[in-house]
PDB file of N, CA and C in Angstrom:
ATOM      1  N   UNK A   1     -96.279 -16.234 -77.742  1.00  0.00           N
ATOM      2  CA  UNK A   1     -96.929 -16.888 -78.880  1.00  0.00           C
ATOM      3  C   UNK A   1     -98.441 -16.735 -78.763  1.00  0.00           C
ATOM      4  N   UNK A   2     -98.792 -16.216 -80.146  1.00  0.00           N
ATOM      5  CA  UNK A   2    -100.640 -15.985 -79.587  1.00  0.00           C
ATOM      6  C   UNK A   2    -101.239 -17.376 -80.797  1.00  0.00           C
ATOM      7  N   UNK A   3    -101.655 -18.279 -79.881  1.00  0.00           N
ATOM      8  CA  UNK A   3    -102.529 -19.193 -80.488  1.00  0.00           C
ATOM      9  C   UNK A   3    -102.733 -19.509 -82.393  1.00  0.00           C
ATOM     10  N   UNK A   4    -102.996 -18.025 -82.558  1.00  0.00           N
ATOM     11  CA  UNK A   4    -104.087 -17.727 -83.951  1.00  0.00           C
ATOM     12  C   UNK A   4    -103.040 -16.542 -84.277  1.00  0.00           C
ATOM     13  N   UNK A   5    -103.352 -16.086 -86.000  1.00  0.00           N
ATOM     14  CA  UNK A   5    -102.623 -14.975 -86.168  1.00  0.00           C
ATOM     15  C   UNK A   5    -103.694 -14.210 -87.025  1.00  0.00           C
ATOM     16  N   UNK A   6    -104.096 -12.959 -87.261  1.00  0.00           N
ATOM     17  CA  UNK A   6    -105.051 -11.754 -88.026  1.00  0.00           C
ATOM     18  C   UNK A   6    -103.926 -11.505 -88.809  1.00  0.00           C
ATOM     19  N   UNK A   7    -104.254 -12.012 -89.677  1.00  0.00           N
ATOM     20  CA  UNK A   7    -103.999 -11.267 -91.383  1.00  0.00           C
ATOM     21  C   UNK A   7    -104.888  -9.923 -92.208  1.00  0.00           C
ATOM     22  N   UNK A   8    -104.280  -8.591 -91.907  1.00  0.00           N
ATOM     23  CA  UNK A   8    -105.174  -8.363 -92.729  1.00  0.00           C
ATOM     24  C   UNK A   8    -105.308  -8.621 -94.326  1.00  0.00           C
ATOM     25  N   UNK A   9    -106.413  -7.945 -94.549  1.00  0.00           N
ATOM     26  CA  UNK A   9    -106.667  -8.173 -95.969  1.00  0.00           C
ATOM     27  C   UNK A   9    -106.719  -7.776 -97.264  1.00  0.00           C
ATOM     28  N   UNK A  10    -106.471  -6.538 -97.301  1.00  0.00           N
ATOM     29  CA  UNK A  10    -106.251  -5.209 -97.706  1.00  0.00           C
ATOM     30  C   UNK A  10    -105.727  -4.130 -97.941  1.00  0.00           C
ATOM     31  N   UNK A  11    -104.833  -3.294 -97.879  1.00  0.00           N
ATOM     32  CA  UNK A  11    -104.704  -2.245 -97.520  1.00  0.00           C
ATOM     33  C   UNK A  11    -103.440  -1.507 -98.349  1.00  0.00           C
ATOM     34  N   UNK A  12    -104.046  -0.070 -98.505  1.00  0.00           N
ATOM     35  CA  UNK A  12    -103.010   0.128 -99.638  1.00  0.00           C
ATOM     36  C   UNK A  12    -102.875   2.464 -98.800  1.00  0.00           C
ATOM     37  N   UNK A  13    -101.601   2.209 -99.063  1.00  0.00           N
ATOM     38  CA  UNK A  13    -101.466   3.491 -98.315  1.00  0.00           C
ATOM     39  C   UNK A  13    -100.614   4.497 -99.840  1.00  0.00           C
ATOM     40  N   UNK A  14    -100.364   5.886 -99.429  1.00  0.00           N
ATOM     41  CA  UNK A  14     -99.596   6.522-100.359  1.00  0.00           C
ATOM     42  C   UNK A  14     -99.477   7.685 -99.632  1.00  0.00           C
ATOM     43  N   UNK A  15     -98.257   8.252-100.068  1.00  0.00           N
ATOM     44  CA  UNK A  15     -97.772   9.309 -99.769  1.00  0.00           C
ATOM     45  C   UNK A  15     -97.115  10.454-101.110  1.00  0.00           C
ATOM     46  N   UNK A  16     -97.379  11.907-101.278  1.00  0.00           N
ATOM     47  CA  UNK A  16     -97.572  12.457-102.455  1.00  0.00           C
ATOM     48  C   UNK A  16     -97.085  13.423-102.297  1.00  0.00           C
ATOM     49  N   UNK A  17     -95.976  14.270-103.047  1.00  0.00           N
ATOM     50  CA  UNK A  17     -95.190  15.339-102.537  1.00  0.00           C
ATOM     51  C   UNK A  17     -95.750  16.560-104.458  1.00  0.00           C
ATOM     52  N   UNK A  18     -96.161  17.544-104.360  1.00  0.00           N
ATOM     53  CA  UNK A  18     -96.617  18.274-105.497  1.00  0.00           C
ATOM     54  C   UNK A  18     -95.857  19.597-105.286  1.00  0.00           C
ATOM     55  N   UNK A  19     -95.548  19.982-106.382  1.00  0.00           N
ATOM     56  CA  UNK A  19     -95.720  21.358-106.841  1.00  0.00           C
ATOM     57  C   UNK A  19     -96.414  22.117-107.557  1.00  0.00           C
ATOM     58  N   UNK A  20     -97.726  22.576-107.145  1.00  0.00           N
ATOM     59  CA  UNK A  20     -98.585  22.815-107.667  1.00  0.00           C
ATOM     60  C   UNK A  20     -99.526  21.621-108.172  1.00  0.00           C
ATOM     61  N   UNK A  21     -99.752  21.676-109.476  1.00  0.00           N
ATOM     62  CA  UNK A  21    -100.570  20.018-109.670  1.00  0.00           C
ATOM     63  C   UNK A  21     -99.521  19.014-110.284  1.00  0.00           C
ATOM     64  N   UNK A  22     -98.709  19.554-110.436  1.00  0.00           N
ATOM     65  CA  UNK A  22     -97.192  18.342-110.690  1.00  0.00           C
ATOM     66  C   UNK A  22     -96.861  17.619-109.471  1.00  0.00           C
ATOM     67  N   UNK A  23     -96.755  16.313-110.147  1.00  0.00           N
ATOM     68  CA  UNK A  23     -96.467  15.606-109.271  1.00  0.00           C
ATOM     69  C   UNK A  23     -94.472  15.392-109.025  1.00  0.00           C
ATOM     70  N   UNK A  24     -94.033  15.892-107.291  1.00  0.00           N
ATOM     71  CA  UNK A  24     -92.955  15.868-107.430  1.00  0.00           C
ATOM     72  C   UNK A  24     -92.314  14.207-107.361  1.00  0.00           C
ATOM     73  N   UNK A  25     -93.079  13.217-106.451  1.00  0.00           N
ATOM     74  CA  UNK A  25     -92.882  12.236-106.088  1.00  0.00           C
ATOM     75  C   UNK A  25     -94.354  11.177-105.698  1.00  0.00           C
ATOM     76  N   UNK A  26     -94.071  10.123-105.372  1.00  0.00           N
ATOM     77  CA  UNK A  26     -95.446   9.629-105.278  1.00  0.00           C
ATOM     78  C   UNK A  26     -95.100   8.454-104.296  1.00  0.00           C
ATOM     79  N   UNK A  27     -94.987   8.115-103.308  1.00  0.00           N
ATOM     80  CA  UNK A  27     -94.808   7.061-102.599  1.00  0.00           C
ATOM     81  C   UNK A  27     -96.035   5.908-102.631  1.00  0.00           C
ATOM     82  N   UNK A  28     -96.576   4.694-102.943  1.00  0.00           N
ATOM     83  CA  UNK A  28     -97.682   3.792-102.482  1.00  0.00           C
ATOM     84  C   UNK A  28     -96.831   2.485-102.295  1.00  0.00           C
ATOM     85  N   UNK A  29     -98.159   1.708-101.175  1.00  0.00           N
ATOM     86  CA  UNK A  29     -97.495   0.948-100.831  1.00  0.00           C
ATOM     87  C   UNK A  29     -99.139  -0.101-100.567  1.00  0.00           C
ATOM     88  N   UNK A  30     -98.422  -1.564-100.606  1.00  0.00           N
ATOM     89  CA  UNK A  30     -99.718  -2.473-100.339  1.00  0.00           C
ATOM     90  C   UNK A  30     -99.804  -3.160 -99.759  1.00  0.00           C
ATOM     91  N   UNK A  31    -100.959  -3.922 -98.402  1.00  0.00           N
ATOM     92  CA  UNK A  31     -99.812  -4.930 -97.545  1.00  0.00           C
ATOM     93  C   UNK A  31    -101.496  -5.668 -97.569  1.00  0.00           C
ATOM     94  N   UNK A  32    -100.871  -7.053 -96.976  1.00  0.00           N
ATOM     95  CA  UNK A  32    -101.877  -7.697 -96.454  1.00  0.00           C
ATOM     96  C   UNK A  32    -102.210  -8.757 -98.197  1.00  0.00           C
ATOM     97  N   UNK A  33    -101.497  -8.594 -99.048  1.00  0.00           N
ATOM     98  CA  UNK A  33    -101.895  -9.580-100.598  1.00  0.00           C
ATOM     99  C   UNK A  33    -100.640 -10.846-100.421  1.00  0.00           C
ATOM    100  N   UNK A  34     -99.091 -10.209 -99.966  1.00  0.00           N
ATOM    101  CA  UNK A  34     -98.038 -11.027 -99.818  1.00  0.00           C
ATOM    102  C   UNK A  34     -97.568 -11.419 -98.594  1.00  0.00           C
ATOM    103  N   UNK A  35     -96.453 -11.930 -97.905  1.00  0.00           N
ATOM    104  CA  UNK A  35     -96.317 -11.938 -97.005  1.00  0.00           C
ATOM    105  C   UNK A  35     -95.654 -10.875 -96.318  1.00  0.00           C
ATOM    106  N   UNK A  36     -95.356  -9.683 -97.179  1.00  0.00           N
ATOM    107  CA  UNK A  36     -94.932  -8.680 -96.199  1.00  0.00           C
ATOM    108  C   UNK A  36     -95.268  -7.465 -96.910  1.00  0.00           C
ATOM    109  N   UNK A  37     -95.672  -6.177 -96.630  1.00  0.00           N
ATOM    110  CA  UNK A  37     -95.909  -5.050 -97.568  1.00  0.00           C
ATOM    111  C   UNK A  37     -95.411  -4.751 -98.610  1.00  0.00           C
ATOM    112  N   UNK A  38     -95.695  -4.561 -99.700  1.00  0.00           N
ATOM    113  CA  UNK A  38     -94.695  -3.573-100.816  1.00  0.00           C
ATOM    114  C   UNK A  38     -94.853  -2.648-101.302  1.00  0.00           C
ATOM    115  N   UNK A  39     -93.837  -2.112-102.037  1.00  0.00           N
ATOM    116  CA  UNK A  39     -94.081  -0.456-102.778  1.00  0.00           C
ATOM    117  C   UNK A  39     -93.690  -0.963-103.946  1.00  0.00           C
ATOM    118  N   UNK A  40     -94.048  -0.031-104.990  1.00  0.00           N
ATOM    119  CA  UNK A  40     -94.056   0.232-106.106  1.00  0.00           C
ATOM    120  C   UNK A  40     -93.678   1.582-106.548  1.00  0.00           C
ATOM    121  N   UNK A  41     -92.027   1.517-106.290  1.00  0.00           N
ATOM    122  CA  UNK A  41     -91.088   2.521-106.768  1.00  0.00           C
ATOM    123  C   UNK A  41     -90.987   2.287-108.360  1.00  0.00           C
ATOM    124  N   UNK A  42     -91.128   1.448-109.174  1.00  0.00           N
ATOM    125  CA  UNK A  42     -90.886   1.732-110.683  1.00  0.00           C
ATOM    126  C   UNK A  42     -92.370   1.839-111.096  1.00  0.00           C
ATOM    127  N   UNK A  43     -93.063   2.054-110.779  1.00  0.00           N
ATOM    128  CA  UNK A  43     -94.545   2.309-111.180  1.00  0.00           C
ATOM    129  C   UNK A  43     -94.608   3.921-110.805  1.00  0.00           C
ATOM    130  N   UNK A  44     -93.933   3.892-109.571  1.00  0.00           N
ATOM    131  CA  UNK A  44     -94.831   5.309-108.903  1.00  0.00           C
ATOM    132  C   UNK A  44     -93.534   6.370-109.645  1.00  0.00           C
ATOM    133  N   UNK A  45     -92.589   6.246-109.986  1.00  0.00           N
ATOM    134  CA  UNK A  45     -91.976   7.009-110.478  1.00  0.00           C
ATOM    135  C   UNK A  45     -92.330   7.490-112.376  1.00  0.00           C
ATOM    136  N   UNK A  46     -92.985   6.649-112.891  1.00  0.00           N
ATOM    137  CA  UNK A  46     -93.498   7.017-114.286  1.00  0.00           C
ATOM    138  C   UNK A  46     -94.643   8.564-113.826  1.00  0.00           C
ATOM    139  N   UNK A  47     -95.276   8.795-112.862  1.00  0.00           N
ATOM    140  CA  UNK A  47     -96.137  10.077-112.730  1.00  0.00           C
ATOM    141  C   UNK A  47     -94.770  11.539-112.148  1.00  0.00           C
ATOM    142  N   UNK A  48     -93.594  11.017-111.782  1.00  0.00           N
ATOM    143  CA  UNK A  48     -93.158  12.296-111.683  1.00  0.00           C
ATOM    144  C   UNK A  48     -92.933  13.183-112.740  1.00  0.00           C
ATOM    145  N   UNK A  49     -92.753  14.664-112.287  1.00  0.00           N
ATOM    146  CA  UNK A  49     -92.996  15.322-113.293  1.00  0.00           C
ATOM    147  C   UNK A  49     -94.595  15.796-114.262  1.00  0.00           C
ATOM    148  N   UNK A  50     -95.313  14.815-113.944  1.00  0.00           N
ATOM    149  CA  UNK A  50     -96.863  15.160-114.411  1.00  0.00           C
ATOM    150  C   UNK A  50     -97.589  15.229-113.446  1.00  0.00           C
ATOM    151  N   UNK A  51     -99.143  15.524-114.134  1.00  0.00           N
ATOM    152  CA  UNK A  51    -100.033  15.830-113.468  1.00  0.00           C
ATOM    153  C   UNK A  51    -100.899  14.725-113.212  1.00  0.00           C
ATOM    154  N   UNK A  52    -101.420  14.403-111.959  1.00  0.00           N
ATOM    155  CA  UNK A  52    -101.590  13.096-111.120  1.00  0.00           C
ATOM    156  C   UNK A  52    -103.415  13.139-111.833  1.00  0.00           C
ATOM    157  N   UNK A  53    -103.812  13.059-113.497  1.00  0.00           N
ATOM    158  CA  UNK A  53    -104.795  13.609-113.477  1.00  0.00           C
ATOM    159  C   UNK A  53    -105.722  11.689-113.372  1.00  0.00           C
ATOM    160  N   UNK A  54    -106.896  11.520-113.737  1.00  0.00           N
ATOM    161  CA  UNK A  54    -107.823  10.391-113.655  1.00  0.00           C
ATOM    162  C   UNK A  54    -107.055   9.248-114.557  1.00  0.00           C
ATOM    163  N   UNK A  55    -106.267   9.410-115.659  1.00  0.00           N
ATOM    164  CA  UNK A  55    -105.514   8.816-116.472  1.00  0.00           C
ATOM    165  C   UNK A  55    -104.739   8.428-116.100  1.00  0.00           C
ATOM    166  N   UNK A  56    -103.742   9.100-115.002  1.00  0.00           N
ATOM    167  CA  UNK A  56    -102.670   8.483-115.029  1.00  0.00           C
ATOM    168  C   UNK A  56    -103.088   7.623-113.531  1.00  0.00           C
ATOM    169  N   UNK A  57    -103.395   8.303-112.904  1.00  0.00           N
ATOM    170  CA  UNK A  57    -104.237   7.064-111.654  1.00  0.00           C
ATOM    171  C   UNK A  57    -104.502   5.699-112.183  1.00  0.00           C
ATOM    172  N   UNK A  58    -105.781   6.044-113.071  1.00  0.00           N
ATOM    173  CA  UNK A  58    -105.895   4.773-113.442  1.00  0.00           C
ATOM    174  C   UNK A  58    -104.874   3.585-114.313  1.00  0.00           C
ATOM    175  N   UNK A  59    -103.491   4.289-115.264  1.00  0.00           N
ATOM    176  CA  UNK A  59    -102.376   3.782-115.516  1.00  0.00           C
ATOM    177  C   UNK A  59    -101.632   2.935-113.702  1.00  0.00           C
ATOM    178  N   UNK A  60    -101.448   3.322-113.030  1.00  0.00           N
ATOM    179  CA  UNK A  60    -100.294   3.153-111.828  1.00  0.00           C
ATOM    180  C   UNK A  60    -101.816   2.235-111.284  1.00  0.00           C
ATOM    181  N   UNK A  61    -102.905   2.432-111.123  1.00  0.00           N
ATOM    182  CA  UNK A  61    -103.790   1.393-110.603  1.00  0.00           C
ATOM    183  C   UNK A  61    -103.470  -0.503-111.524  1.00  0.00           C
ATOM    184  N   UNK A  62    -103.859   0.325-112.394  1.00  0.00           N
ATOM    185  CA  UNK A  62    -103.875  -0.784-113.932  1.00  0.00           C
ATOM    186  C   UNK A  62    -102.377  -1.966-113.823  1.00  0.00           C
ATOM    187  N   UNK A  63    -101.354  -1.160-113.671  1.00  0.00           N
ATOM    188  CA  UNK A  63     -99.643  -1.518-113.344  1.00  0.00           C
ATOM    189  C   UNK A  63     -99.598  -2.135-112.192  1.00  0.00           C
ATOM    190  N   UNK A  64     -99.937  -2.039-110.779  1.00  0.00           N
ATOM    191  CA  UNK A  64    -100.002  -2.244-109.453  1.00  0.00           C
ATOM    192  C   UNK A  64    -100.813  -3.486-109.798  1.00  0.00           C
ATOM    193  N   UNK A  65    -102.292  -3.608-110.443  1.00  0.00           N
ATOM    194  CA  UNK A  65    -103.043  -4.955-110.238  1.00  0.00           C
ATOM    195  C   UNK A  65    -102.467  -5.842-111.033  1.00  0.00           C
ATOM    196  N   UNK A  66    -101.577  -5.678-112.077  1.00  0.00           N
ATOM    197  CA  UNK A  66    -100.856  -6.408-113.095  1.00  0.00           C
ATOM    198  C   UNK A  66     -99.499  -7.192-111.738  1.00  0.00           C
ATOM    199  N   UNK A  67     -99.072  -6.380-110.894  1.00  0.00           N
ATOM    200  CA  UNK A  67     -97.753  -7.320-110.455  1.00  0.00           C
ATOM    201  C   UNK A  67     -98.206  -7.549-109.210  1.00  0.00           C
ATOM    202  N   UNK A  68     -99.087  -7.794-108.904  1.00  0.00           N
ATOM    203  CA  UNK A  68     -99.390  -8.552-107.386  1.00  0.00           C
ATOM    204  C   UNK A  68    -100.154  -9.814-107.501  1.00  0.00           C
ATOM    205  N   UNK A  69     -99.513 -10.629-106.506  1.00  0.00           N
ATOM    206  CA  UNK A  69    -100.159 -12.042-106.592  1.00  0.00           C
ATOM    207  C   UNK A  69    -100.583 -12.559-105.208  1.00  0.00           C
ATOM    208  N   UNK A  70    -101.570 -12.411-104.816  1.00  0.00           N
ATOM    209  CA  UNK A  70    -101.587 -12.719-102.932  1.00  0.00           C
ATOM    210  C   UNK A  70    -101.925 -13.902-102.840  1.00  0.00           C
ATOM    211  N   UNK A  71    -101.210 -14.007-101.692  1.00  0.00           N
ATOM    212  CA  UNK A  71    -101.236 -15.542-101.352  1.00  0.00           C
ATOM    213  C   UNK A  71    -103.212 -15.740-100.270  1.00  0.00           C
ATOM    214  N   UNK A  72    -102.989 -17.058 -99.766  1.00  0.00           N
ATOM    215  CA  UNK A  72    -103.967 -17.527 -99.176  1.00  0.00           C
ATOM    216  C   UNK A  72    -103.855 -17.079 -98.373  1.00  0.00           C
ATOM    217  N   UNK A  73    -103.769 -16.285 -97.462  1.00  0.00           N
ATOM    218  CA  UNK A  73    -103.521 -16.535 -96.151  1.00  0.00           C
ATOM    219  C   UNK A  73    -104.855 -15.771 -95.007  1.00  0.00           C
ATOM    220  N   UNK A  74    -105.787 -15.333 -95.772  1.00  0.00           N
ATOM    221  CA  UNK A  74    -106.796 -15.341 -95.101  1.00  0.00           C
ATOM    222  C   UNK A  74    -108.416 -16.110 -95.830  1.00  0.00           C
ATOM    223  N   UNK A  75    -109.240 -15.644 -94.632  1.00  0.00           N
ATOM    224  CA  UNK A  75    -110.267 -16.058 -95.586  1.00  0.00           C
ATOM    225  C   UNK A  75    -110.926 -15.639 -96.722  1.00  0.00           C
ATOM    226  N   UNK A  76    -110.658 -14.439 -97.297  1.00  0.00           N
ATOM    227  CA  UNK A  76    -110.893 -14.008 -98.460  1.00  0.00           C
ATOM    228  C   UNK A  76    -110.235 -14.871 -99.822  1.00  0.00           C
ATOM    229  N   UNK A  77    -110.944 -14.997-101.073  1.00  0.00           N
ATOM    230  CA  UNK A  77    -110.326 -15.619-102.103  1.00  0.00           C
ATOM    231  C   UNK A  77    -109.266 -14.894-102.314  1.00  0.00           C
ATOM    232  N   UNK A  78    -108.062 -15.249-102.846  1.00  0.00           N
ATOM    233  CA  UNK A  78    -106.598 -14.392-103.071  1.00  0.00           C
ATOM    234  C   UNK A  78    -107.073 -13.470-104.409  1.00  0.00           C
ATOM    235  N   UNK A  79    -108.082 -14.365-105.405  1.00  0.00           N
ATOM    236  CA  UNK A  79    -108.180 -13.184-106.594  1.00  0.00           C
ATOM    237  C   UNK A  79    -109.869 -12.342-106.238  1.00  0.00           C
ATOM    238  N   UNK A  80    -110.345 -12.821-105.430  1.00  0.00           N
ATOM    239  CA  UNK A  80    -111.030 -11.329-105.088  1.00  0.00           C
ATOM    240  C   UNK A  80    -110.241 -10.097-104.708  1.00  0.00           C
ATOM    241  N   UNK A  81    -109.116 -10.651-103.692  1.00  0.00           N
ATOM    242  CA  UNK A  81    -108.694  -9.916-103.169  1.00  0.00           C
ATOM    243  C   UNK A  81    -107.402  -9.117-104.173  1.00  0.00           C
ATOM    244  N   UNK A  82    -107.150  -9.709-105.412  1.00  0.00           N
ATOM    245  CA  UNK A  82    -106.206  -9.102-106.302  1.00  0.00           C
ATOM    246  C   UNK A  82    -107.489  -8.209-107.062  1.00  0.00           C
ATOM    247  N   UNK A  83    -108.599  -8.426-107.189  1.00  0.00           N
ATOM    248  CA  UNK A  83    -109.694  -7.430-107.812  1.00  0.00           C
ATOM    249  C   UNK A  83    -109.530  -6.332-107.487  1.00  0.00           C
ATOM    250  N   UNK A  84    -109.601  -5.888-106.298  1.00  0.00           N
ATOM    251  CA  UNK A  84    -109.605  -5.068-105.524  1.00  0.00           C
ATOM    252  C   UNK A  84    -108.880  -4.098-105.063  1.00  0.00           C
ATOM    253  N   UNK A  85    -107.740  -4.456-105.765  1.00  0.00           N
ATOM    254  CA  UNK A  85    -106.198  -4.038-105.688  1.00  0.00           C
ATOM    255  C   UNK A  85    -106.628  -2.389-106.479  1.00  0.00           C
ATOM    256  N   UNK A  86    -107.000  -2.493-107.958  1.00  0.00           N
ATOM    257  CA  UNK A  86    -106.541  -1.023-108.624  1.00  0.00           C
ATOM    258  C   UNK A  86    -108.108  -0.403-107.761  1.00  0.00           C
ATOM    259  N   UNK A  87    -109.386  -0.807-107.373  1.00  0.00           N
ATOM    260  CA  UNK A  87    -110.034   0.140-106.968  1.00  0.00           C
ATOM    261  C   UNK A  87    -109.449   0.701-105.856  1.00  0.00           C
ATOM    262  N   UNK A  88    -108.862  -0.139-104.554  1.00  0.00           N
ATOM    263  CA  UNK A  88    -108.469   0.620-103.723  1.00  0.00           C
ATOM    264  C   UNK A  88    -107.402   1.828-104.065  1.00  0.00           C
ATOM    265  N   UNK A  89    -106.492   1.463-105.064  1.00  0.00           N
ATOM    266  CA  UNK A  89    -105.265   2.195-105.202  1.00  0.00           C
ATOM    267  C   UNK A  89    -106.039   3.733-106.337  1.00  0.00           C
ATOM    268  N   UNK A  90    -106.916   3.379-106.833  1.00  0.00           N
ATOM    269  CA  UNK A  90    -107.598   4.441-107.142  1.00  0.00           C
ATOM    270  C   UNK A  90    -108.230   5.512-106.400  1.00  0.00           C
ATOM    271  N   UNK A  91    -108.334   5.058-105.244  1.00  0.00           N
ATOM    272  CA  UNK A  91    -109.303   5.871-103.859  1.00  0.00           C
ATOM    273  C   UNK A  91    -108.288   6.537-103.302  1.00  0.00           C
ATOM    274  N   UNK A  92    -107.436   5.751-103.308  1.00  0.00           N
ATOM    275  CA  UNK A  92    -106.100   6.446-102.064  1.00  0.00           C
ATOM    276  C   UNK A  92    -105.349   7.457-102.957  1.00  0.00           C
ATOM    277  N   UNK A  93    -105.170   7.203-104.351  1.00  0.00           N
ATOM    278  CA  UNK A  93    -104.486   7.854-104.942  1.00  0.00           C
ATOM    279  C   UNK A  93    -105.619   9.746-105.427  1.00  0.00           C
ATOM    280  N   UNK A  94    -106.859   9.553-105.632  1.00  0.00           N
ATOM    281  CA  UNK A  94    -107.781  10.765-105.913  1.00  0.00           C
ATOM    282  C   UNK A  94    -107.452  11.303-104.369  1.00  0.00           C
ATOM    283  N   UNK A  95    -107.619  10.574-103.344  1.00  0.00           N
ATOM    284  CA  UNK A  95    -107.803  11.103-101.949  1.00  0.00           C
ATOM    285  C   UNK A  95    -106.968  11.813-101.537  1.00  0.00           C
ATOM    286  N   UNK A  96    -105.153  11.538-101.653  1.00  0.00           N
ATOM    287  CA  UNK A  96    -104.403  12.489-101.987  1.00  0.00           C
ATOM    288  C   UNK A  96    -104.151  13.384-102.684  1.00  0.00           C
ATOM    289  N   UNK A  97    -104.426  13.286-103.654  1.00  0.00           N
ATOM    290  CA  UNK A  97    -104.308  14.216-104.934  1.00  0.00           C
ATOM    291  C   UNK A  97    -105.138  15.495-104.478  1.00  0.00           C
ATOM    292  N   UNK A  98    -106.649  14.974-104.248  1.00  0.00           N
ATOM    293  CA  UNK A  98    -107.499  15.937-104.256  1.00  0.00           C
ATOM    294  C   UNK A  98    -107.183  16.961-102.384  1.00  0.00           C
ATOM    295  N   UNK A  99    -106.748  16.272-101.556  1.00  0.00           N
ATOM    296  CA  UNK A  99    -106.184  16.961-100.260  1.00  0.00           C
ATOM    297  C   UNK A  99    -105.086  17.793-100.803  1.00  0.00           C
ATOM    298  N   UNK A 100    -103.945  17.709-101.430  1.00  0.00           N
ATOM    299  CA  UNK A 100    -103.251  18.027-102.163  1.00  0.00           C
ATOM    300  C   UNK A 100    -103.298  18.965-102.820  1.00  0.00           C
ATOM    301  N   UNK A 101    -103.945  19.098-103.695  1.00  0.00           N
ATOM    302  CA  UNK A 101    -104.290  20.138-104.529  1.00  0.00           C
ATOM    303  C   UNK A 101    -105.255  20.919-103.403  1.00  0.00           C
ATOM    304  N   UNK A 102    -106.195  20.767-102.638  1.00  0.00           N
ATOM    305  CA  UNK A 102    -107.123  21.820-101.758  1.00  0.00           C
ATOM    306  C   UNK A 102    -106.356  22.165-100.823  1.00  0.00           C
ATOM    307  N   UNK A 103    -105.263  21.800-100.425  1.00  0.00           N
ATOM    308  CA  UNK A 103    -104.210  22.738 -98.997  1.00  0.00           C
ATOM    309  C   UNK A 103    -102.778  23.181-100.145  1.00  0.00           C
ATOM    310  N   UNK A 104    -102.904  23.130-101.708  1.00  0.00           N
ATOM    311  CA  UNK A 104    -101.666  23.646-102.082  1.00  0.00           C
ATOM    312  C   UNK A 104    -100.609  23.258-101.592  1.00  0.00           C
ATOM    313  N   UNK A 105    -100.230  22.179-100.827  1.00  0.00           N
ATOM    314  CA  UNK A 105     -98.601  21.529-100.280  1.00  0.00           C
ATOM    315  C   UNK A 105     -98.763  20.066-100.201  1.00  0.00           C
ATOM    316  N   UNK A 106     -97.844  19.845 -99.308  1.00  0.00           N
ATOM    317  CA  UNK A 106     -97.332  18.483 -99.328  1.00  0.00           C
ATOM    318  C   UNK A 106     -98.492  17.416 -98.962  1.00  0.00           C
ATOM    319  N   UNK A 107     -99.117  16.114 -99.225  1.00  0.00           N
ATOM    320  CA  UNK A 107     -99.871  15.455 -98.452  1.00  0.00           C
ATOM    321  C   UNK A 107     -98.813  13.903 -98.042  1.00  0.00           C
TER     322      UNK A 107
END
């Protein structure tokens, strides 16, 4: 038992499978808002088949900050920390895309 527990506060990951600039699949995921990580399989599945362009990012950002509700559990306010939600998921999502598209395969 450790005394105290670190919550993080943040954090949003993704994983991106392309053919060419089509998107074949799109994995993201968000942890540290609820009490345990989540994905967003009916969000991330509206980009298969297209192209992962600034629009549709910002759609699956826009969708993602719409269904998360974080609790208290650190010292950050819970709706700063829901603010914050589509910029991060915007970063992670160009960051793949754009690795992605510059090595032509899987990221």
């Amino acid at each position: 038992m450790r005394p105290s527990f670190d919550f993080p506060e943040l954090g949003v990951a993704a994983a991106l499978w392309m053919q060419g600039r089509t998107v074949e699949r799109l994995a993201l995921a968000a942890g540290g808002l609820e009490s345990y990580p989540r994905l967003f399989p009916e969000i991330t599945a509206r980009v298969a088949g297209r192209e992962l362009d600034d629009a549709a990012i910002a759609a699956v950002a826009t969708e993602v900050h719409r269904g998360v509700r974080p609790v208290h559990n650190t010292f950050l306010d819970p709706s700063y920390r829901r603010r914050m939600v589509p910029v991060y998921v915007r970063r992670v999502l160009r960051a793949v895309r754009d690795r992605g598209t510059a090595r032509g395969g899987p990221t």
